[in-house]
C-alpha atoms as a PDB file:
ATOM      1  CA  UNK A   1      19.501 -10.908   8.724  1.00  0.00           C
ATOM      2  CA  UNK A   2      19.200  -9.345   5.291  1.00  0.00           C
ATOM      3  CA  UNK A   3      17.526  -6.188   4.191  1.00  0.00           C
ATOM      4  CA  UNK A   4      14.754  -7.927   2.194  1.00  0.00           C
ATOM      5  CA  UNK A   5      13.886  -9.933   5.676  1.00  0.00           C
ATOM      6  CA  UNK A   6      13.947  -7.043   7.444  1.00  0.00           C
ATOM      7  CA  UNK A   7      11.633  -4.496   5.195  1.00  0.00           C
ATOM      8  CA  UNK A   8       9.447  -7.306   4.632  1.00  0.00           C
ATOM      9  CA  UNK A   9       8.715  -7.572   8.355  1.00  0.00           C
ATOM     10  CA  UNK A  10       8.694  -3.839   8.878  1.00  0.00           C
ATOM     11  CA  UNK A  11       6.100  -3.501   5.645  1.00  0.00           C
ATOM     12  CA  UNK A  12       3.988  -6.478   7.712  1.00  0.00           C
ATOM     13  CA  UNK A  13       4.295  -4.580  10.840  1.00  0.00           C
ATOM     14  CA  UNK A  14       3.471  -1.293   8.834  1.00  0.00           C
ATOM     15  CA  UNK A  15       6.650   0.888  10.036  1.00  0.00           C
ATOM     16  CA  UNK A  16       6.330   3.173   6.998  1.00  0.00           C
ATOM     17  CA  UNK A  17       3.667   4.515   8.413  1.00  0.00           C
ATOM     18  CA  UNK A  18       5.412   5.621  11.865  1.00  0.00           C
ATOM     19  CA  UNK A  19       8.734   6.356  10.404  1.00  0.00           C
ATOM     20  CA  UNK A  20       9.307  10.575  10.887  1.00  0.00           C
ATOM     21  CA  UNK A  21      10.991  11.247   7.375  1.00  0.00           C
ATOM     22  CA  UNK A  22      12.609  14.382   5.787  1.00  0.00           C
ATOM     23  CA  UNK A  23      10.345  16.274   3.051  1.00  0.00           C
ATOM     24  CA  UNK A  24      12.620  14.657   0.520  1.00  0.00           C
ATOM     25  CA  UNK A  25      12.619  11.518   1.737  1.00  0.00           C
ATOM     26  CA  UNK A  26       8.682  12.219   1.677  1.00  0.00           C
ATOM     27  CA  UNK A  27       8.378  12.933  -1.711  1.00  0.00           C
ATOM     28  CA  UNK A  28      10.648  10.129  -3.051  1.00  0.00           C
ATOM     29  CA  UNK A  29       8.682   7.454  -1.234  1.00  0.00           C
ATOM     30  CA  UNK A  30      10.747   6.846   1.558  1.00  0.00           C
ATOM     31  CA  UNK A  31       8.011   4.927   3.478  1.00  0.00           C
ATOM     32  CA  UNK A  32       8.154   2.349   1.009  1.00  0.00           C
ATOM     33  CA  UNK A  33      12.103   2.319   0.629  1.00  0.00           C
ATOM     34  CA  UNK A  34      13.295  -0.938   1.265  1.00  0.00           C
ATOM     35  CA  UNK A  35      16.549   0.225   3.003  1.00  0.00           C
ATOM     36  CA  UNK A  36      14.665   2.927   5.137  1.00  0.00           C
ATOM     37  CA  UNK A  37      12.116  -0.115   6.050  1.00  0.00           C
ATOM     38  CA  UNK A  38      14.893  -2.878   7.074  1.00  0.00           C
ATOM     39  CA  UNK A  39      16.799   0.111   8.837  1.00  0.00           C
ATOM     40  CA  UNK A  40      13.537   0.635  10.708  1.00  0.00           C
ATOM     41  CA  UNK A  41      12.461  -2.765  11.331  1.00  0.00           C
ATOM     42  CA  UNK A  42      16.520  -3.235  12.986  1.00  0.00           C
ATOM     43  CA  UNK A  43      15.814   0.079  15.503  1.00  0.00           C
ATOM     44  CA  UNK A  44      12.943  -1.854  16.518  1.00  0.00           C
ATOM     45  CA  UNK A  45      14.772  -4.555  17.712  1.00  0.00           C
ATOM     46  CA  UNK A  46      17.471  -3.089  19.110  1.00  0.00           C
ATOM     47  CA  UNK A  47      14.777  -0.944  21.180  1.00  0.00           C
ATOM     48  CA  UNK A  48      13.169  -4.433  22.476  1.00  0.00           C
ATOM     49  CA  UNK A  49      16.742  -5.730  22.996  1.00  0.00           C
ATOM     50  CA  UNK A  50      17.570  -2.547  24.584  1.00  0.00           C
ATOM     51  CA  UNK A  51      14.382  -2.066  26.610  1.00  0.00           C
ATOM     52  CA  UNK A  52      14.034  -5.238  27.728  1.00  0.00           C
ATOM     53  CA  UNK A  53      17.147  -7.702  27.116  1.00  0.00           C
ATOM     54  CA  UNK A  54      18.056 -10.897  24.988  1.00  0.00           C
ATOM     55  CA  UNK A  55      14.887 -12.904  26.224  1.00  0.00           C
ATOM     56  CA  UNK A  56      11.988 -10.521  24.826  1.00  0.00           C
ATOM     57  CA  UNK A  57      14.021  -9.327  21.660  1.00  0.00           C
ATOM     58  CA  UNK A  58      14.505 -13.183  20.354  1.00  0.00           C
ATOM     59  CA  UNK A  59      11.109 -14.085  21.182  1.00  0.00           C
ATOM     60  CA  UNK A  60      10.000 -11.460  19.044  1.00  0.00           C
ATOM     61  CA  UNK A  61      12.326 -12.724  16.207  1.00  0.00           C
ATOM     62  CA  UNK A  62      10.611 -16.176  16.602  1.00  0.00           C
ATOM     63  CA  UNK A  63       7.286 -15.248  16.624  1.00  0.00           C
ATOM     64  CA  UNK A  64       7.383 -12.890  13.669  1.00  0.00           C
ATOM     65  CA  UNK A  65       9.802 -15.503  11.249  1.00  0.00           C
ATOM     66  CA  UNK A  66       8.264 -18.610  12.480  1.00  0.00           C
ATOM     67  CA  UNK A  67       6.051 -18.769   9.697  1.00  0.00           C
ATOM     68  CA  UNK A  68       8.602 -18.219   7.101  1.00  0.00           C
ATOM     69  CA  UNK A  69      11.269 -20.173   8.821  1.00  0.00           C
ATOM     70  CA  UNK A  70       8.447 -23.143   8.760  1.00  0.00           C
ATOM     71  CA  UNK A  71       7.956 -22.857   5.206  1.00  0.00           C
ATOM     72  CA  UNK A  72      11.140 -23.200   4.747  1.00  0.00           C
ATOM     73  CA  UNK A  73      11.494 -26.481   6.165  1.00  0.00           C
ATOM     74  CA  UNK A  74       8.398 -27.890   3.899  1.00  0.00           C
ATOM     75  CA  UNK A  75      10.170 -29.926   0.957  1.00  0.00           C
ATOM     76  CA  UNK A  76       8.606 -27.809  -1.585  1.00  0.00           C
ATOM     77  CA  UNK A  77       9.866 -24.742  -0.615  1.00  0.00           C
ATOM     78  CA  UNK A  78      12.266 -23.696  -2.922  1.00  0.00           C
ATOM     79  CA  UNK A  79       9.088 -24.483  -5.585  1.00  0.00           C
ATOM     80  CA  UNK A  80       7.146 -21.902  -4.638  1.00  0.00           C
ATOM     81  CA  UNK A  81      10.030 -19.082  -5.581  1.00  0.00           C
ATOM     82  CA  UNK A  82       8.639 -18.749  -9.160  1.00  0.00           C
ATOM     83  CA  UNK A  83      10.288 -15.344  -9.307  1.00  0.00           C
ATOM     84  CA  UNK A  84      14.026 -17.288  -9.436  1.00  0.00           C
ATOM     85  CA  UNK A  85      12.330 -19.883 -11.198  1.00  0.00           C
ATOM     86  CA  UNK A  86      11.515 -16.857 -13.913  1.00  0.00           C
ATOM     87  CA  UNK A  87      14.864 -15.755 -13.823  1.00  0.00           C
ATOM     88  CA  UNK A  88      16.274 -18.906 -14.206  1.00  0.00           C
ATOM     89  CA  UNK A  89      14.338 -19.587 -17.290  1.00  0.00           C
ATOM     90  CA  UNK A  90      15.053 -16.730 -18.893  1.00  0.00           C
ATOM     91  CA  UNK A  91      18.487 -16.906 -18.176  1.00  0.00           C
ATOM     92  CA  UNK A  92      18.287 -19.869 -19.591  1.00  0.00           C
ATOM     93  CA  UNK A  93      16.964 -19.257 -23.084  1.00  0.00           C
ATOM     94  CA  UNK A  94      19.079 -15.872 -23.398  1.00  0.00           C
ATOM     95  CA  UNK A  95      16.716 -13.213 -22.459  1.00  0.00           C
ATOM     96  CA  UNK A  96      16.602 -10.469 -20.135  1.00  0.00           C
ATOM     97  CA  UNK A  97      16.002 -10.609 -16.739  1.00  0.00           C
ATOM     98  CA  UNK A  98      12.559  -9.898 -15.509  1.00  0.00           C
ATOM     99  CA  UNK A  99      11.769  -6.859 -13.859  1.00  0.00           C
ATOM    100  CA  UNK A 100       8.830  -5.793 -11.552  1.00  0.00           C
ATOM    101  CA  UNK A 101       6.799  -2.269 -10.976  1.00  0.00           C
ATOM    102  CA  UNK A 102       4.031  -1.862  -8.533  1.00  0.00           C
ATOM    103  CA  UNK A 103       1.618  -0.519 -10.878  1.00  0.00           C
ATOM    104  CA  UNK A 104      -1.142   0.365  -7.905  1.00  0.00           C
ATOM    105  CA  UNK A 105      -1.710  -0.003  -4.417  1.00  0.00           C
ATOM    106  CA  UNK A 106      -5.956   0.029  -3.433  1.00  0.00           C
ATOM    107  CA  UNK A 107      -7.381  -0.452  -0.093  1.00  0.00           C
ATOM    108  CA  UNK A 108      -6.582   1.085   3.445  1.00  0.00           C
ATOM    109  CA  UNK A 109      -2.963   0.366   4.771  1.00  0.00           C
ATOM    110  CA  UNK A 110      -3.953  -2.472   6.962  1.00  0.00           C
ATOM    111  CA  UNK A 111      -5.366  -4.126   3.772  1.00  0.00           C
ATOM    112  CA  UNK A 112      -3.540  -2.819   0.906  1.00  0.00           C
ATOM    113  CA  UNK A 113      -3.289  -4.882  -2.065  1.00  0.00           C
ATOM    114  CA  UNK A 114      -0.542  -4.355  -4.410  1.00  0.00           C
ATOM    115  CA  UNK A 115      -0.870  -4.347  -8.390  1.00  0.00           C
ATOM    116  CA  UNK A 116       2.601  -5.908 -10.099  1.00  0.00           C
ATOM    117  CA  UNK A 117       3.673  -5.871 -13.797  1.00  0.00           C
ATOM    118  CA  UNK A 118       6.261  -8.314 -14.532  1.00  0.00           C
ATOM    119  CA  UNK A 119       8.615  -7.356 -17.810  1.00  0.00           C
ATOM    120  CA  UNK A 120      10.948  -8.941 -19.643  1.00  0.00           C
ATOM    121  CA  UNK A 121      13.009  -6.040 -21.670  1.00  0.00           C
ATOM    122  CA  UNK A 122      10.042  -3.520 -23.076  1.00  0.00           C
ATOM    123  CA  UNK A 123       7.207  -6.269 -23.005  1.00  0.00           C
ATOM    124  CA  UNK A 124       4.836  -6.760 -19.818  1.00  0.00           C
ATOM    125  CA  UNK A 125       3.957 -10.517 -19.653  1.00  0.00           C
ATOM    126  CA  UNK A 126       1.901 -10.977 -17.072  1.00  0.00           C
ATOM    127  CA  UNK A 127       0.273  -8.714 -13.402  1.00  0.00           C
ATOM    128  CA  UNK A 128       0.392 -10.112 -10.126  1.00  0.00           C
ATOM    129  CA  UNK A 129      -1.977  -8.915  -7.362  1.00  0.00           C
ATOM    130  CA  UNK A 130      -0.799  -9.747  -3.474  1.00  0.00           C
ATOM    131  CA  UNK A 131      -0.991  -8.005   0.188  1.00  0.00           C
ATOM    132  CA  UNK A 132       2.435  -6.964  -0.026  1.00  0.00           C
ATOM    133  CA  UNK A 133       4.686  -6.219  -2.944  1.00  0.00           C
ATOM    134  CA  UNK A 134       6.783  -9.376  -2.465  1.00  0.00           C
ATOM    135  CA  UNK A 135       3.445 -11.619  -2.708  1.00  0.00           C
ATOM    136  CA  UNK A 136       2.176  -9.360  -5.665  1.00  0.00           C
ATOM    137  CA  UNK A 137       5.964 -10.088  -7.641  1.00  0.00           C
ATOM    138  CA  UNK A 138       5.448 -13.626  -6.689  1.00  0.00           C
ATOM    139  CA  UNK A 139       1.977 -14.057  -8.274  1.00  0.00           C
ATOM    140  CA  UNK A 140       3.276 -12.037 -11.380  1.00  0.00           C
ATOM    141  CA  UNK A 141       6.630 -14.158 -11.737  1.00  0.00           C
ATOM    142  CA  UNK A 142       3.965 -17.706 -11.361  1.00  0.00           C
ATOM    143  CA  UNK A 143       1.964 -16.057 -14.086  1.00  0.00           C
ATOM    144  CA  UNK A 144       4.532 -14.884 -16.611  1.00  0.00           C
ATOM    145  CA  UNK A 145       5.779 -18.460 -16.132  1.00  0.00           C
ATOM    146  CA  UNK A 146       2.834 -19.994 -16.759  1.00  0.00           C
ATOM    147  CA  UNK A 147       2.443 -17.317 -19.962  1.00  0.00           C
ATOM    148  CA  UNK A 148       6.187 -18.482 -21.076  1.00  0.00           C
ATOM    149  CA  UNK A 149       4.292 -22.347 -21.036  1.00  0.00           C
ATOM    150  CA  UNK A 150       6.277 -23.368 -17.864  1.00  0.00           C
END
């Protein structure tokens, strides 16, 4: 399973918020780190496994991939990745690779929303707003696409 995978489950399940960090590790954001997250979300299911055995640790892999792992069966999935289609157009036309910053986070943890500004070199081209940072880049990448006229 890769990191994103995993720290995108453990920012769904919100394990930031129970993970006991350092004062460091605190003040560098380490609840929102994506390799602290995925390391996180992979105790977890070793716990289950551990706790409990094969059974209730891969039925609680299904149930929290299922949706993802059905959208990736729809025909139009690969589509809906507008930040690779970004990159790829870019890429294309010799400029810079996009790059994302969270530019604000409003609401109460189990309804944050997540403020994106996608750049390419110095200039922001477009803001994408989503319930987790992933969604947020998405919007942002389908906007600066549509701002490029793709």
């Amino acid at each position: 399973m890769s990191t994103v995978a995993l720290a995108e489950l453990a920012e769904q399940l919100g394990l930031g918020d129970h993970m006991i960090l350092g004062r460091g590790e605190e003040k560098t954001g380490g609840r929102r780190k994506q390799a602290l997250l995925a390391d996180t979300c992979e105790a977890l299911i070793a716990a289950i496994y551990l706790d409990g055995g094969l059974d209730p640790a891969r039925n609680f892999l299904m149930r929290e991939f299922q949706p993802g792992i059905e959208a990736a069966r729809q025909p139009d999935y690969f589509g809906r990745d507008h930040k690779s289609r970004l990159q790829e157009r870019l890429q294309a036309h010799g400029r810079p690779l996009p790059s994302y910053r969270v530019s604000g986070e409003i609401g109460p943890d189990h309804r944050k929303l997540f403020h994106v500004e996608v750049f390419v070199g110095d200039e922001m081209i477009a803001q994408g707003v989503g319930r987790t940072k992933k969604e947020a880049e998405q919007e942002g990448a389908r906007l600066a696409l549509e701002a490029l006229g793709s």
